[in-house]
C-alpha atoms as a PDB file:
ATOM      1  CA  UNK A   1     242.094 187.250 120.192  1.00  0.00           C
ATOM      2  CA  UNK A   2     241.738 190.782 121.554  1.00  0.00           C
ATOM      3  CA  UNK A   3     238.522 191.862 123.058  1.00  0.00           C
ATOM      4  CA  UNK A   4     237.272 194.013 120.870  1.00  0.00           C
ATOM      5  CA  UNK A   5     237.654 191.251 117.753  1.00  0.00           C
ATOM      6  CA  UNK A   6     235.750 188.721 120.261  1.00  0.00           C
ATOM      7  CA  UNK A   7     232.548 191.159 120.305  1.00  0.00           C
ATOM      8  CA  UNK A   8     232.519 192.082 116.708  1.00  0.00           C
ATOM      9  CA  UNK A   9     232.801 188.481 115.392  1.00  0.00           C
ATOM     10  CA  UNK A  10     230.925 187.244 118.552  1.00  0.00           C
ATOM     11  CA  UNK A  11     228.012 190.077 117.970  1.00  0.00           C
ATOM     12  CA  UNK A  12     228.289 189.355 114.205  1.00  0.00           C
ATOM     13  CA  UNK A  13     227.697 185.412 114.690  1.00  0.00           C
ATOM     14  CA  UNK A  14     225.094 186.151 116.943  1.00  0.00           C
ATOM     15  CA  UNK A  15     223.624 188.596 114.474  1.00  0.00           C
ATOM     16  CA  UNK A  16     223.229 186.464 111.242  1.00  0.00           C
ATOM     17  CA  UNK A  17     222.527 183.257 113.502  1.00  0.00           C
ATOM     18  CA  UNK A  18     219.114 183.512 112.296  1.00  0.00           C
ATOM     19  CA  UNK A  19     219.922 183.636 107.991  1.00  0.00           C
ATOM     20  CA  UNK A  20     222.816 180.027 108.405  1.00  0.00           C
ATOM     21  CA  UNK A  21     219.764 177.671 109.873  1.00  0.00           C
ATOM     22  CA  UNK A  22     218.595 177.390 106.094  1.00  0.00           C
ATOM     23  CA  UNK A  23     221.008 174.638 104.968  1.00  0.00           C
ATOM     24  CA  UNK A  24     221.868 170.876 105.765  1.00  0.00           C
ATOM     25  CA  UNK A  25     224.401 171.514 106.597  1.00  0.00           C
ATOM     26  CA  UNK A  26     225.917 174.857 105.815  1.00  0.00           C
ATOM     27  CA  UNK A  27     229.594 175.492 106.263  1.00  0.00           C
ATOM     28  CA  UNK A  28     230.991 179.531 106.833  1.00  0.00           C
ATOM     29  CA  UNK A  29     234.434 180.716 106.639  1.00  0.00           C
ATOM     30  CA  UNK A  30     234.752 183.411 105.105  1.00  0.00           C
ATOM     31  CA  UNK A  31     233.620 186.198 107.025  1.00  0.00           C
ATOM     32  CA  UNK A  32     234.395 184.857 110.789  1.00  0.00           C
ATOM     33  CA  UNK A  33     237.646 184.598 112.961  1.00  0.00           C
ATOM     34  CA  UNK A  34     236.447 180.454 113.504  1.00  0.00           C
ATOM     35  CA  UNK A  35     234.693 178.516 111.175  1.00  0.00           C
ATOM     36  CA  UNK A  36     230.914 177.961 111.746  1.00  0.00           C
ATOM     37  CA  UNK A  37     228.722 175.219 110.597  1.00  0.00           C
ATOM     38  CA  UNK A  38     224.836 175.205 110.860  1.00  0.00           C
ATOM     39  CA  UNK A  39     222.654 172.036 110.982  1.00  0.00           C
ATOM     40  CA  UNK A  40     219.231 172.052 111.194  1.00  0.00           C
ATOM     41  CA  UNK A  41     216.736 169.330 111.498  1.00  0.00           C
ATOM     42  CA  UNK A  42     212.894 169.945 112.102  1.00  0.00           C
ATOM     43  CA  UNK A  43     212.333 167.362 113.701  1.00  0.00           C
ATOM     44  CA  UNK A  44     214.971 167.790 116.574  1.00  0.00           C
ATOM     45  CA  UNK A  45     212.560 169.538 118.511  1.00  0.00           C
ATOM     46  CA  UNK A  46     208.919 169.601 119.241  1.00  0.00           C
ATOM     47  CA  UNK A  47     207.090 173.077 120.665  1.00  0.00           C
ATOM     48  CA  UNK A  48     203.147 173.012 121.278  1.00  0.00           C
ATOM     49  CA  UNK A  49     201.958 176.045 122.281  1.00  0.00           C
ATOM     50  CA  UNK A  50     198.987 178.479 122.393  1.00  0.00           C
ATOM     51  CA  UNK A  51     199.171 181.902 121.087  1.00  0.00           C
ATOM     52  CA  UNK A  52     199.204 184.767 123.867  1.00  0.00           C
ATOM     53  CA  UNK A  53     196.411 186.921 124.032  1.00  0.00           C
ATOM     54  CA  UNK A  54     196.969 189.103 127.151  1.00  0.00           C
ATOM     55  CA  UNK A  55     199.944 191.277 128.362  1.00  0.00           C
ATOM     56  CA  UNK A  56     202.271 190.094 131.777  1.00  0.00           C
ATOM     57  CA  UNK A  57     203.430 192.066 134.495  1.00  0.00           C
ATOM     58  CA  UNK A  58     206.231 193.138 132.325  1.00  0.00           C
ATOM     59  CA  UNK A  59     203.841 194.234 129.546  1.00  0.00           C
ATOM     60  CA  UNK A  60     204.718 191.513 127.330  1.00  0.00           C
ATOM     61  CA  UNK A  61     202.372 189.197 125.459  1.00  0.00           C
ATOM     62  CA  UNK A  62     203.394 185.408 126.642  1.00  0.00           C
ATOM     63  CA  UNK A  63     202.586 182.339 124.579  1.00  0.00           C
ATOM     64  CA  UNK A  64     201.723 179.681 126.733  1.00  0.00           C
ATOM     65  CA  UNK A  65     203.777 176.250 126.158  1.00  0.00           C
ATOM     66  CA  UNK A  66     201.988 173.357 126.375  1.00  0.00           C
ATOM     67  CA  UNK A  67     204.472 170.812 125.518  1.00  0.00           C
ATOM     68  CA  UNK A  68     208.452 170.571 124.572  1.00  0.00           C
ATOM     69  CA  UNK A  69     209.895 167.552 123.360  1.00  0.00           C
ATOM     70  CA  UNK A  70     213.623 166.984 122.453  1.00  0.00           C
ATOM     71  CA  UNK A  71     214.817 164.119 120.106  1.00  0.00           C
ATOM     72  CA  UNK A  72     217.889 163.521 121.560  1.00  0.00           C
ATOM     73  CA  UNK A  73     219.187 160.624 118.999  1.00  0.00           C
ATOM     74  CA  UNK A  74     218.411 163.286 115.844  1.00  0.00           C
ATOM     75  CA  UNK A  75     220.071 166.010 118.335  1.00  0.00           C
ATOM     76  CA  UNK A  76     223.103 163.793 118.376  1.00  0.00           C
ATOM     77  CA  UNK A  77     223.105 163.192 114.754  1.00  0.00           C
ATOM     78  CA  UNK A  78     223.494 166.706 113.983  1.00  0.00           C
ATOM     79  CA  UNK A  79     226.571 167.408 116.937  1.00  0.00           C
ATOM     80  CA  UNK A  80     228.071 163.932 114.861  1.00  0.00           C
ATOM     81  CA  UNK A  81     227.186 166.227 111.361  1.00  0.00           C
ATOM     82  CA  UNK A  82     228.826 169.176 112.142  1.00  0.00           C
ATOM     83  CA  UNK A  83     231.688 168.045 114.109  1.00  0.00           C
ATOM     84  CA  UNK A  84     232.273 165.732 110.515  1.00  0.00           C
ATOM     85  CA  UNK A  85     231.760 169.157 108.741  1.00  0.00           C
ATOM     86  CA  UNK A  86     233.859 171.044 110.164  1.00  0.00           C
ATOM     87  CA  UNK A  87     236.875 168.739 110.757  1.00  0.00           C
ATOM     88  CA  UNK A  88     236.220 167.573 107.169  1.00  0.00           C
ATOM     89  CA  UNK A  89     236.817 164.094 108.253  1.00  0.00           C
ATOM     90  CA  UNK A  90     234.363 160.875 106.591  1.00  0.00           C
ATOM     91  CA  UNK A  91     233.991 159.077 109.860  1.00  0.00           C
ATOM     92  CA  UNK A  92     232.423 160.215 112.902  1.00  0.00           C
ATOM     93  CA  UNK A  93     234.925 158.651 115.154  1.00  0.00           C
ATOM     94  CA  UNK A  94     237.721 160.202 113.450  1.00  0.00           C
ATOM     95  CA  UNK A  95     235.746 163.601 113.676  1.00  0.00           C
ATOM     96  CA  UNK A  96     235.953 163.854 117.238  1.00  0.00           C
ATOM     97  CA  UNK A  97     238.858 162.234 117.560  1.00  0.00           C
ATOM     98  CA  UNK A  98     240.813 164.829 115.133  1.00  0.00           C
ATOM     99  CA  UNK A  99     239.397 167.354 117.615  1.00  0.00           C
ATOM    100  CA  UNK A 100     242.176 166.567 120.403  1.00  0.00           C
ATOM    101  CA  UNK A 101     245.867 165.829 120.680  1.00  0.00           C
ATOM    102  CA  UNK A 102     247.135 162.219 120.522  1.00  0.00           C
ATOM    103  CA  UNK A 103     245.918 160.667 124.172  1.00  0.00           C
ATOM    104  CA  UNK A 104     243.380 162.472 124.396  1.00  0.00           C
ATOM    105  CA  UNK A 105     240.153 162.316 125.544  1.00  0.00           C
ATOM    106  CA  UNK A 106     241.158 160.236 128.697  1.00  0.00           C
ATOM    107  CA  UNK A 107     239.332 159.964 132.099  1.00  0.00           C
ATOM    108  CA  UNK A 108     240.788 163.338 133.437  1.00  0.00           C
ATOM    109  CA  UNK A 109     239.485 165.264 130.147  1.00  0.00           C
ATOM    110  CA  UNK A 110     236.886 168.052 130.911  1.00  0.00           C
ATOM    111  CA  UNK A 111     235.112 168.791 127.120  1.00  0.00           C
ATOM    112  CA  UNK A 112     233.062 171.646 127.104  1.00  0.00           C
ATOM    113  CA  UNK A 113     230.397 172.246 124.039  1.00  0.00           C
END
């Protein structure tokens, strides 16, 4: 892929990022280079926080968190959704494992997400 098609559909996923998290879960092909799924679950994450009232140094109003909790088991359910989604396999196993050439992962495999 040339640079310039990497920033326009890299820019352009970035872009709408914000109008796919609408769906459970949502699968797009049509207008990028790679297929994109989005997952969301609302109950992945917890954020507490208290609205900012007062401008920082950089003259920019801060919330202030007060706590941040991550479900990882719901987390993993949605990596296990999408990877099923977009390898349109029924299994989990055979999701992942459709993802790499026969031997594959083995002890010398670095995976990247």
């Amino acid at each position: 892929m040339k640079r310039r098609d990497f920033v326009k559909y890299g820019i352009g996923s970035l872009l709408t990022a914000p109008f796919i998290v609408n769906g459970y879960p949502r699968f797009y092909t049509d207008n990028y280079a790679s297929p994109i799924v989005s997952v969301l679950d609302e109950l992945a994450t917890k954020l507490d926080y208290r609205s900012g009232k007062i401008l920082n140094s950089d003259g920019v109003i801060v919330d202030e968190i007060l706590s941040y909790d991550i479900n990882h088991m719901r987390v993993a359910r949605m990596v296990d959704t999408a990877v099923m989604k977009i390898t349109n396999q029924s299994s989990v196993g055979k999701a992942w494992e459709s993802l790499f050439p026969a031997g594959h992962p083995n002890e010398h495999t670095r995976i990247g997400i």
